[in-house]
Protein backbone atom coordinates (compact mmCIF):
# COMPACT_ATOMS: atom_id res chain seq x y z
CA UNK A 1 8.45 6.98 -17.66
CA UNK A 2 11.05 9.93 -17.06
CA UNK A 3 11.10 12.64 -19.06
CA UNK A 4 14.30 14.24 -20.02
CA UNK A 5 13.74 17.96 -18.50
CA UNK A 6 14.14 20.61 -20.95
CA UNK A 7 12.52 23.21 -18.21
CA UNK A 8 13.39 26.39 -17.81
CA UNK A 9 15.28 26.80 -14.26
CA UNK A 10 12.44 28.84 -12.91
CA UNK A 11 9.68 26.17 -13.59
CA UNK A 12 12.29 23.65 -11.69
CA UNK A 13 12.19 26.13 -9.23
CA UNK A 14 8.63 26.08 -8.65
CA UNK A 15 8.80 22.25 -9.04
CA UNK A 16 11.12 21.92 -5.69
CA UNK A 17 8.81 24.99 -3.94
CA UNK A 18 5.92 22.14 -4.08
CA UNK A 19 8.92 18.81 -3.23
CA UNK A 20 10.34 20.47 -0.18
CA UNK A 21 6.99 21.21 1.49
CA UNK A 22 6.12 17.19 0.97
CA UNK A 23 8.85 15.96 4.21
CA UNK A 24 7.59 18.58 6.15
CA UNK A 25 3.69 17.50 5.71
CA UNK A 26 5.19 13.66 6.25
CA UNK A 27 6.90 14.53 9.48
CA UNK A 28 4.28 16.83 11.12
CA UNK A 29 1.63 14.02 10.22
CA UNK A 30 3.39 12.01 12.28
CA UNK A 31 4.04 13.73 14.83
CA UNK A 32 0.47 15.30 15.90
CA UNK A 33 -0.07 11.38 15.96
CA UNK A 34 2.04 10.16 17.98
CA UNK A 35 -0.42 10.57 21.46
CA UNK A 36 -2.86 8.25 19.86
CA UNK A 37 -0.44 5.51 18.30
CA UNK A 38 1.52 5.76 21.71
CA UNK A 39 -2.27 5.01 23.76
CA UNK A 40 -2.89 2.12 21.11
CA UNK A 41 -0.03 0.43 21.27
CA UNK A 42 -0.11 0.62 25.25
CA UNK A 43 3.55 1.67 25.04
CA UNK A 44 5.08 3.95 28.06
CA UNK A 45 6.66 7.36 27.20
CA UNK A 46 10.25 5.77 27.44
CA UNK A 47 9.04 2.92 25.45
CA UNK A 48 7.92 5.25 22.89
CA UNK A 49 11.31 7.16 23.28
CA UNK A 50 12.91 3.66 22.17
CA UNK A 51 10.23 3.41 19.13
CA UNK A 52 10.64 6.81 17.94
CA UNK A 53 14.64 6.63 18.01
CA UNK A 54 13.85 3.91 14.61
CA UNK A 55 12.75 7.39 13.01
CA UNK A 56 15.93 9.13 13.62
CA UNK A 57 18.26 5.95 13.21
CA UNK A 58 16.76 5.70 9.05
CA UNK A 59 17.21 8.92 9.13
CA UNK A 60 20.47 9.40 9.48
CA UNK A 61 21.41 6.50 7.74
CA UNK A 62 19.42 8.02 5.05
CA UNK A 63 21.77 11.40 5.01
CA UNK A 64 24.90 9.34 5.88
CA UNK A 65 24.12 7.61 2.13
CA UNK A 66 22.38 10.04 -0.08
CA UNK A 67 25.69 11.86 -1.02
CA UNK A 68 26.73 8.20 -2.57
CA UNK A 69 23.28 7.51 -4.54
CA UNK A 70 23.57 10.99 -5.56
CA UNK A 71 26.45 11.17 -7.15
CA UNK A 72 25.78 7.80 -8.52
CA UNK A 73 22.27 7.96 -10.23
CA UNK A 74 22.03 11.66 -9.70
CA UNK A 75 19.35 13.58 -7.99
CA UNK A 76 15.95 12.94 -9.81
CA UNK A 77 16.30 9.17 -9.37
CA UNK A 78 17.02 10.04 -5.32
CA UNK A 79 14.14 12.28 -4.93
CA UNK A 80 11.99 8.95 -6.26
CA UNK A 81 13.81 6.62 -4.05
CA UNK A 82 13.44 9.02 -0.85
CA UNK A 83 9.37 9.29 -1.51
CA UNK A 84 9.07 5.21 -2.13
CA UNK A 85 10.62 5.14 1.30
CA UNK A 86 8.42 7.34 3.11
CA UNK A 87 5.32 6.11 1.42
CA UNK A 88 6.27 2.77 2.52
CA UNK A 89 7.39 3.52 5.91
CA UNK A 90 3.71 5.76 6.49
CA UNK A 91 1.67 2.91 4.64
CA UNK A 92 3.73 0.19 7.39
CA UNK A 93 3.56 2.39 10.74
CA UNK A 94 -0.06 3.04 10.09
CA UNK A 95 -0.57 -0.90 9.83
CA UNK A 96 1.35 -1.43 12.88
CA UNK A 97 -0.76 0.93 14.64
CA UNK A 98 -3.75 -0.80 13.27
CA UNK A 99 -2.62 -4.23 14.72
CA UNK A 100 -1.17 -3.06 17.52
CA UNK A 101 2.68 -4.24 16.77
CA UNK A 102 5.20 -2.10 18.13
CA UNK A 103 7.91 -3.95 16.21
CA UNK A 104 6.50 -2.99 13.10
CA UNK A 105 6.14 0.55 13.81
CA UNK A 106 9.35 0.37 14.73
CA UNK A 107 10.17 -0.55 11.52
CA UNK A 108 7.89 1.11 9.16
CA UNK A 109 9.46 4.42 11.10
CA UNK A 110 13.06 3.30 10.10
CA UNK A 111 12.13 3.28 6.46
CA UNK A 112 10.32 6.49 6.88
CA UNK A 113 13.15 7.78 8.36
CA UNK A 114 15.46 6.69 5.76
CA UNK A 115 13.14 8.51 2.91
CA UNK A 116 12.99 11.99 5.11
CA UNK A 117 16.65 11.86 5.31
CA UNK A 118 17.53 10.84 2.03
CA UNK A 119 15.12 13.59 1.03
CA UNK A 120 16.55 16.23 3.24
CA UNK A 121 20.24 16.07 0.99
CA UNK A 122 18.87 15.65 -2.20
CA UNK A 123 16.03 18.17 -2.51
CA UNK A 124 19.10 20.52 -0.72
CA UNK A 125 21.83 19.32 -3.37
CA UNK A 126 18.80 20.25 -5.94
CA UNK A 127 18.04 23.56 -4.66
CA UNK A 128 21.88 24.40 -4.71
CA UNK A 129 21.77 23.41 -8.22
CA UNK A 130 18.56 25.89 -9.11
CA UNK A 131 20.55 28.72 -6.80
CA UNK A 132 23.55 28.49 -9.26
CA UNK A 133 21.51 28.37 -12.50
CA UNK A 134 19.72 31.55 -11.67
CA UNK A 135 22.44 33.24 -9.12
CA UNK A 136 19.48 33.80 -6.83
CA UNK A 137 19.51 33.26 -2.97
CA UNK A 138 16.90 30.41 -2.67
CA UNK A 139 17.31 27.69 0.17
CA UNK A 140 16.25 29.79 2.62
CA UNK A 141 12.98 30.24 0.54
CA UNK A 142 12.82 26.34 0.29
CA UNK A 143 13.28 25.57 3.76
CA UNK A 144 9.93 28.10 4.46
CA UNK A 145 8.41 26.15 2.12
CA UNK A 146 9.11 22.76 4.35
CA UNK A 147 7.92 25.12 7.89
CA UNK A 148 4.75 25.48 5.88
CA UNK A 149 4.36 21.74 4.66
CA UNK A 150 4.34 21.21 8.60
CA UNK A 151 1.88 23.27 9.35
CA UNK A 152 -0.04 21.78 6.79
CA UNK A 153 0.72 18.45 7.81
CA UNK A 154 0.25 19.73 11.47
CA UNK A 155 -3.15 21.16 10.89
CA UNK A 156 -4.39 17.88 8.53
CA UNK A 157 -2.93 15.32 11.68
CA UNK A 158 -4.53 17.60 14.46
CA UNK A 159 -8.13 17.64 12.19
CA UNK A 160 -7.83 13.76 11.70
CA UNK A 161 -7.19 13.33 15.33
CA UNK A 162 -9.87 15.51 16.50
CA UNK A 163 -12.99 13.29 14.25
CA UNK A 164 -11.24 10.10 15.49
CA UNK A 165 -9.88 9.09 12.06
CA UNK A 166 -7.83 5.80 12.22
CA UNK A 167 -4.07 6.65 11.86
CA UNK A 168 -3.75 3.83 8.91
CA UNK A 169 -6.28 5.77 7.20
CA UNK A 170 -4.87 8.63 8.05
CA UNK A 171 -1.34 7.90 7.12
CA UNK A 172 -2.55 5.70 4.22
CA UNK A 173 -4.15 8.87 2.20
CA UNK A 174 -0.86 11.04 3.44
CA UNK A 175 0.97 8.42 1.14
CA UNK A 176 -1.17 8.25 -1.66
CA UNK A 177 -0.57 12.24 -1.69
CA UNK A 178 2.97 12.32 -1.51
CA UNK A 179 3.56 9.24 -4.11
CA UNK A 180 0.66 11.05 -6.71
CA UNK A 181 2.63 14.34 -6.53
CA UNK A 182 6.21 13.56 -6.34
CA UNK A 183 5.85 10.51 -9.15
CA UNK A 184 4.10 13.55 -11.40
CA UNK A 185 6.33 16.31 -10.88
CA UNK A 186 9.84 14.24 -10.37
CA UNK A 187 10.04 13.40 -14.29
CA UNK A 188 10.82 17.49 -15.24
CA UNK A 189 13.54 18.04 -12.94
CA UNK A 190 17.06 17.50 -14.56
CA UNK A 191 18.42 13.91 -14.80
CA UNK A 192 22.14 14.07 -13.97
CA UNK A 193 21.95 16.69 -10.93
CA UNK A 194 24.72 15.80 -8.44
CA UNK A 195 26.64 13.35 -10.58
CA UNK A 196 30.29 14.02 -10.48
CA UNK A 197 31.43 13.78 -14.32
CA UNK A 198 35.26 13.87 -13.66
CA UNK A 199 35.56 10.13 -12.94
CA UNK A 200 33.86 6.84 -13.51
CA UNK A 201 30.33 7.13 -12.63
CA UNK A 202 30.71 3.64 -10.83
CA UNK A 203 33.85 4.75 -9.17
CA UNK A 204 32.01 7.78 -7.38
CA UNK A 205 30.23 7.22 -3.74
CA UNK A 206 31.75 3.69 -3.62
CA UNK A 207 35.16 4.78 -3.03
CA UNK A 208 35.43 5.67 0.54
CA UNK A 209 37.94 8.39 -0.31
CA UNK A 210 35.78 10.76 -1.71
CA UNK A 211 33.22 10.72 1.30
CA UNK A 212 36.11 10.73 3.88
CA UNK A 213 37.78 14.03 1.75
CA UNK A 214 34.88 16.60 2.78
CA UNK A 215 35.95 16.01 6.32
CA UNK A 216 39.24 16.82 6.00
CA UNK A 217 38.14 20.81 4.00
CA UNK A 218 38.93 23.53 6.72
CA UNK A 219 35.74 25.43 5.18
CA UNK A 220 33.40 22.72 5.12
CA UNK A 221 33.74 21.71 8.69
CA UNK A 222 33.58 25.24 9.84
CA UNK A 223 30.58 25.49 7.76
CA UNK A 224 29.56 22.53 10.15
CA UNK A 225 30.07 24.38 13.41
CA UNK A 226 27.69 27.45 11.70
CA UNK A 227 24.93 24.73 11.00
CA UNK A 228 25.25 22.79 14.14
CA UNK A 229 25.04 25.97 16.55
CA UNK A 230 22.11 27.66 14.74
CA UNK A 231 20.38 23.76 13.75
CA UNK A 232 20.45 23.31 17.72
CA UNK A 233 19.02 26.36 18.29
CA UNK A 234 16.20 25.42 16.12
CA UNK A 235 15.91 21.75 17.61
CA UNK A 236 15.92 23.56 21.47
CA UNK A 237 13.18 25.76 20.40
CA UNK A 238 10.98 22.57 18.54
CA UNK A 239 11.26 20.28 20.94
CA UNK A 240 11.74 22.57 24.49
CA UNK A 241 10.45 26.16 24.16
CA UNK A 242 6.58 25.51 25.45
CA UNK A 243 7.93 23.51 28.52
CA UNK A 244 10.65 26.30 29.16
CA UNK A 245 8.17 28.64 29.08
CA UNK A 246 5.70 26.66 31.53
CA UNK A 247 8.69 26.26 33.79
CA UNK A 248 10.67 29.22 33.74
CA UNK A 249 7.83 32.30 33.60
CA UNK A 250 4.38 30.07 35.21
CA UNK A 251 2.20 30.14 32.36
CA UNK A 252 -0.46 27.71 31.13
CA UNK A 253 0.35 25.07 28.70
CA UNK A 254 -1.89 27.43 25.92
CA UNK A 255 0.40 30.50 26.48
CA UNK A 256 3.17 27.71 26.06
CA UNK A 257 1.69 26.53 22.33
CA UNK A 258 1.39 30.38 21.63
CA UNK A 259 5.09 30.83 22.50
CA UNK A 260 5.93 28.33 20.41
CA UNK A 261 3.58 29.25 17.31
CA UNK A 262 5.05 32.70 17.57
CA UNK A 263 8.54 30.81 17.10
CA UNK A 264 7.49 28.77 14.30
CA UNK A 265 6.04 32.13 12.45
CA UNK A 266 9.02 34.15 12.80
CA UNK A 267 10.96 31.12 11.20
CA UNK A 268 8.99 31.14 8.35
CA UNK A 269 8.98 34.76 7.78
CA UNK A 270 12.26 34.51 8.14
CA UNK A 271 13.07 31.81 5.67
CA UNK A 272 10.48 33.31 3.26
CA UNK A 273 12.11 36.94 3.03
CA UNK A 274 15.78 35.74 3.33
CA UNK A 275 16.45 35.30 0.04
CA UNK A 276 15.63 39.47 -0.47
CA UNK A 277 18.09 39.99 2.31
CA UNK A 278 21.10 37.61 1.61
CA UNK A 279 20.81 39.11 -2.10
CA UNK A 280 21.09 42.42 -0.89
CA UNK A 281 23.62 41.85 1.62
CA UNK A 282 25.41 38.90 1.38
CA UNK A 283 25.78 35.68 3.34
CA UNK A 284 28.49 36.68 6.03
CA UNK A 285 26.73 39.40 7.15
CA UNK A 286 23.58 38.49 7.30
CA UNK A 287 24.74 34.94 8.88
CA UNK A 288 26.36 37.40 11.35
CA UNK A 289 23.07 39.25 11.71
CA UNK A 290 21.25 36.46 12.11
CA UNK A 291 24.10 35.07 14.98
CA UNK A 292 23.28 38.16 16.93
CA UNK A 293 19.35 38.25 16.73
CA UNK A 294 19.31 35.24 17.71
CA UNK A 295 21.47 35.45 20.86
CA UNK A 296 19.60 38.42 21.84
CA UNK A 297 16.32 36.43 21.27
CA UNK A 298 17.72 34.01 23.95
CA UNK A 299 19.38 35.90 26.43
CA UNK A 300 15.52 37.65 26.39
CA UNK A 301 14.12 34.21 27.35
CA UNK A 302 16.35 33.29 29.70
CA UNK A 303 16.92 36.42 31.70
CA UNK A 304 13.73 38.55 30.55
CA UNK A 305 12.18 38.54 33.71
CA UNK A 306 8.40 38.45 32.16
CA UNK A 307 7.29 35.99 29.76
CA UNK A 308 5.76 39.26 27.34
CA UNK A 309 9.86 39.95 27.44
CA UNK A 310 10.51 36.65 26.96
CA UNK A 311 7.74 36.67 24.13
CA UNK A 312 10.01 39.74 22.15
CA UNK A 313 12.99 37.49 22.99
CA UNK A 314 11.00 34.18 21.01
CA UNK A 315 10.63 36.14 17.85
CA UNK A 316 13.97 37.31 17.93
CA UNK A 317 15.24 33.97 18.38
CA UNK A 318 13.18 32.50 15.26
CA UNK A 319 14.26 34.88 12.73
CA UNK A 320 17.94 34.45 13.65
CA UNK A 321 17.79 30.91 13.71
CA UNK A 322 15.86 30.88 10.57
CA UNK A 323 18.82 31.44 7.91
CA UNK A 324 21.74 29.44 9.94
CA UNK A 325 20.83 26.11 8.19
CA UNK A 326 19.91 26.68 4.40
CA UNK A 327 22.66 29.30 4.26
CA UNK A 328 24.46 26.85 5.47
CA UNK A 329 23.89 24.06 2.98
CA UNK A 330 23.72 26.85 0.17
CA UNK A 331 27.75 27.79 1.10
CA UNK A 332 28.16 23.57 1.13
CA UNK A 333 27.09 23.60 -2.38
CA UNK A 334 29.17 26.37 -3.97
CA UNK A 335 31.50 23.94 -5.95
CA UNK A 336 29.33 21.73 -8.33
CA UNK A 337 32.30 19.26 -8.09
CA UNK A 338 31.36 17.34 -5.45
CA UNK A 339 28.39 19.26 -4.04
CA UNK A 340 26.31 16.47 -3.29
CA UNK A 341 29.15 15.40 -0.85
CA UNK A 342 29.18 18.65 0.66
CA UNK A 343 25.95 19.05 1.07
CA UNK A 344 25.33 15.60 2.71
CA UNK A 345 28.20 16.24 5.21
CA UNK A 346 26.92 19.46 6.12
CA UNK A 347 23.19 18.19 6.54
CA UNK A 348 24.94 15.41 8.66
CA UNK A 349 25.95 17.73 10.87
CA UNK A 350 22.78 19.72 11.03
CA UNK A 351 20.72 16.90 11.68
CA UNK A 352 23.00 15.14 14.45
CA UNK A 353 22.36 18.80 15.99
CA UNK A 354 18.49 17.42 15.95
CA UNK A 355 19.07 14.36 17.25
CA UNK A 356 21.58 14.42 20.31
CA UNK A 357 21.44 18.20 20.95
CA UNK A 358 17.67 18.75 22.30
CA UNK A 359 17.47 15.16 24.41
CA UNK A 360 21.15 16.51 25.92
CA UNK A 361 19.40 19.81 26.88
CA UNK A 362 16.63 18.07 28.83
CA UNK A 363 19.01 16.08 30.86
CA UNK A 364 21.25 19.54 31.54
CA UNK A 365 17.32 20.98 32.30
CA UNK A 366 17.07 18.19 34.84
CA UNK A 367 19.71 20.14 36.99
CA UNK A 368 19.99 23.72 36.22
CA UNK A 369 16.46 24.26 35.07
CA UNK A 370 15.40 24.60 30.92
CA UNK A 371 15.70 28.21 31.09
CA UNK A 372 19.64 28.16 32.44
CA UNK A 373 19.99 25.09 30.23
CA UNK A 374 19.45 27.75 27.30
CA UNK A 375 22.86 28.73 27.69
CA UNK A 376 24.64 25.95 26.45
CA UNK A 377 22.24 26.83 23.20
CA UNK A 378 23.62 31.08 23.24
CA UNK A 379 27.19 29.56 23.38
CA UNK A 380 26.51 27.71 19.93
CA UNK A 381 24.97 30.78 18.35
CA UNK A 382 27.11 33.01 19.33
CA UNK A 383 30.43 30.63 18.36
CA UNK A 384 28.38 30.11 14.41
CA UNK A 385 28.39 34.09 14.84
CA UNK A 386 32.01 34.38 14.88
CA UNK A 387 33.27 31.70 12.61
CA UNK A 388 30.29 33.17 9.86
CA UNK A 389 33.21 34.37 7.31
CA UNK A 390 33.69 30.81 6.72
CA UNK A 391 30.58 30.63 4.45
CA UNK A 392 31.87 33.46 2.66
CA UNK A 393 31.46 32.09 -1.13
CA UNK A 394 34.68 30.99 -3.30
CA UNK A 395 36.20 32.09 -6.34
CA UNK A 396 36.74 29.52 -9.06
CA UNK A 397 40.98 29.74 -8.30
CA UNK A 398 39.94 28.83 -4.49
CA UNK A 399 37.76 25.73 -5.14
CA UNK A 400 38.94 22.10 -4.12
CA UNK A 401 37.83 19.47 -5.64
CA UNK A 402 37.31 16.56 -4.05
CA UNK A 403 40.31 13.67 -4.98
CA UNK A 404 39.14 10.53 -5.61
């Protein structure tokens, strides 16, 4: 049973270090499997395009709704909902790979995704909560936390694929892990975390109102634009920087990975020390800092002539890109009233910058090449860049609280 959390913020804290890394593990899992399940299942790479897109359909249902159960049943309750659902969804996809039935991948990846994106608001809306209680920059710390559950999870799925362990073993002990630690270590984080006490508790999330509101708050959809330019340059990077590299400077598919693993390690090192820095300096600038290291970064890659430039340029580009999102979602969260809202529009956004802004850059690639397809991803950072005094954080007089 739950326990009522009598914790001290710090040992919360250290509770959602350990919860954010879990989607993170879950999503690189599946990923580093997805060459095998695609062979079993004797699907073609567009076919598996078609699959995959039931992973980012749950998904974003899953972000579209956790502001509602949220502010509903509050965040603990969520966090237990959002692991049921990706236990489930792991436990069915690896099942469906076992038999051979796309349509049940298909599904068992829905109701993953529905768990990673329910998870994605609510551990956010969570860590906002912790920032507040200890007036400590943290998200950005969190997020580093998920970039290192994926390498975990990334490292764990390439070891199980290299001694030929069956995916629904595989993805079968993945969930046992995930449901052993987050049924433990849910029951001491606070019970009423996102609920909005100002109205009805059964009035909140169901009235459409309230969720329509956030998009109508000048600061939250400029908040938006910051996340969506700097969340796309992430999602270019994930899902494009190896190729781009390949293509654009000649290198081998090895010097590619490298490329990319130099990316992924100046994200986390960015994430990891950007709580020091946004401390010491405060969000706008450093959101404006991170805006212009990160344009450098790409104007490196596209136009750096050698790919050891182009290598300076890739570093550059993952620590700016590093602090656009959390900082982000931590500015979202700045009024308690109605923060789970906030956050979930906001994470909307960033995600939607996931899922239609990477695929878009490939077909643009198809044309002008992926390295003068980069462009399109400079104009976003440098546009997040200018509109950064938006996240600049409000004074009690200057909040607006949701109407419902």
């Amino acid at each position: 049973m739950p326990v009522e959390s009598s914790m001290n913020p710090r040992v919360i804290r250290n509770i959602l270090f350990l919860l954010f890394a879990l989607p993170g593990v879950a999503f690189a899992s599946w990923v580093s499997r997805t060459p095998i399940i695609r062979d079993i299942l004797h699907v073609s790479t567009a076919e598996m395009g078609i699959i995959i897109f039931g992973l980012a359909a749950g998904s974003l249902v899953g972000l579209l709704s956790a502001g509602n159960m949220i502010s509903r049943i509050g965040g603990r309750a969520v966090i237990l909902v959002s692991a049921i659902l990706i236990v489930i969804g792991f436990v069915i996809v690896g099942l469906g790979t076992a038999f051979s039935l796309t349509s049940i991948v298909f599904a068992g990846l829905v109701i993953f995704g529905g768990g990673y994106g329910t998870a994605e608001v609510v551990l956010n809306v969570e860590g906002s909560a912790v920032e507040n209680q200890l007036q400590k920059t943290l998200l950005p710390a969190f997020h580093g936390s998920f970039s290192m559950g994926t390498l975990v999870g990334a490292v764990i799925g390439s070891g199980a694929a290299a001694l030929h362990i069956p995916v629904v073993v595989h993805f079968g002990a993945m969930a046992v892990m995930i449901a052993a630690v987050t049924f433990y270590f849910y029951r001491f984080l606070p019970r009423d975390t996102g609920i909005e006490k100002e109205v009805p508790t059964q009035k909140v999330g169901s009235n459409l109102k309230a969720q329509l509101a956030v998009w109508k708050e000048r600061r939250i959809l400029l908040i938006g634009i910051i996340v969506l330019g700097m969340a796309f340059a992430e999602g270019s990077a994930n899902d494009w920087l190896p190729l781009t590299m390949v293509d654009g400077y000649g290198v081998d598919s090895l010097t590619g990975s490298y490329m990319y693993g130099l990316f992924v390690a100046a994200m986390t090192i960015g994430r990891f020390t950007g709580g020091f820095i946004l401390d010491k300096y405060g969000r706008v600038p450093v959101l404006k800092g991170s805006a212009v290291l990160a344009a450098i970064g790409i104007i490196l890659v596209i136009w750096g002539q050698h790919y050891l430039m182009a290598g300076l340029g890739v570093v550059l580009w993952g620590l700016g890109a590093s602090l656009g999102f959390p900082v982000g979602l931590s500015a979202a969260g700045d009024d308690p009233r109605g923060a789970a809202i906030r956050v979930g529009a906001v994470a909307t956004i960033g995600y939607i910058a996931f899922l239609v802004g990477p695929p878009g850059l490939g077909f643009l690639g198809e044309h002008v090449g992926l390295l003068h397809a980069l462009i399109v991803v400079l104009v976003g950072v440098i546009v997040a860049g200018l509109i950064s005094g938006a996240a600049q954080p409000i004074g009690m007089k200057e909040k607006n609280q949701i109407k419902i």
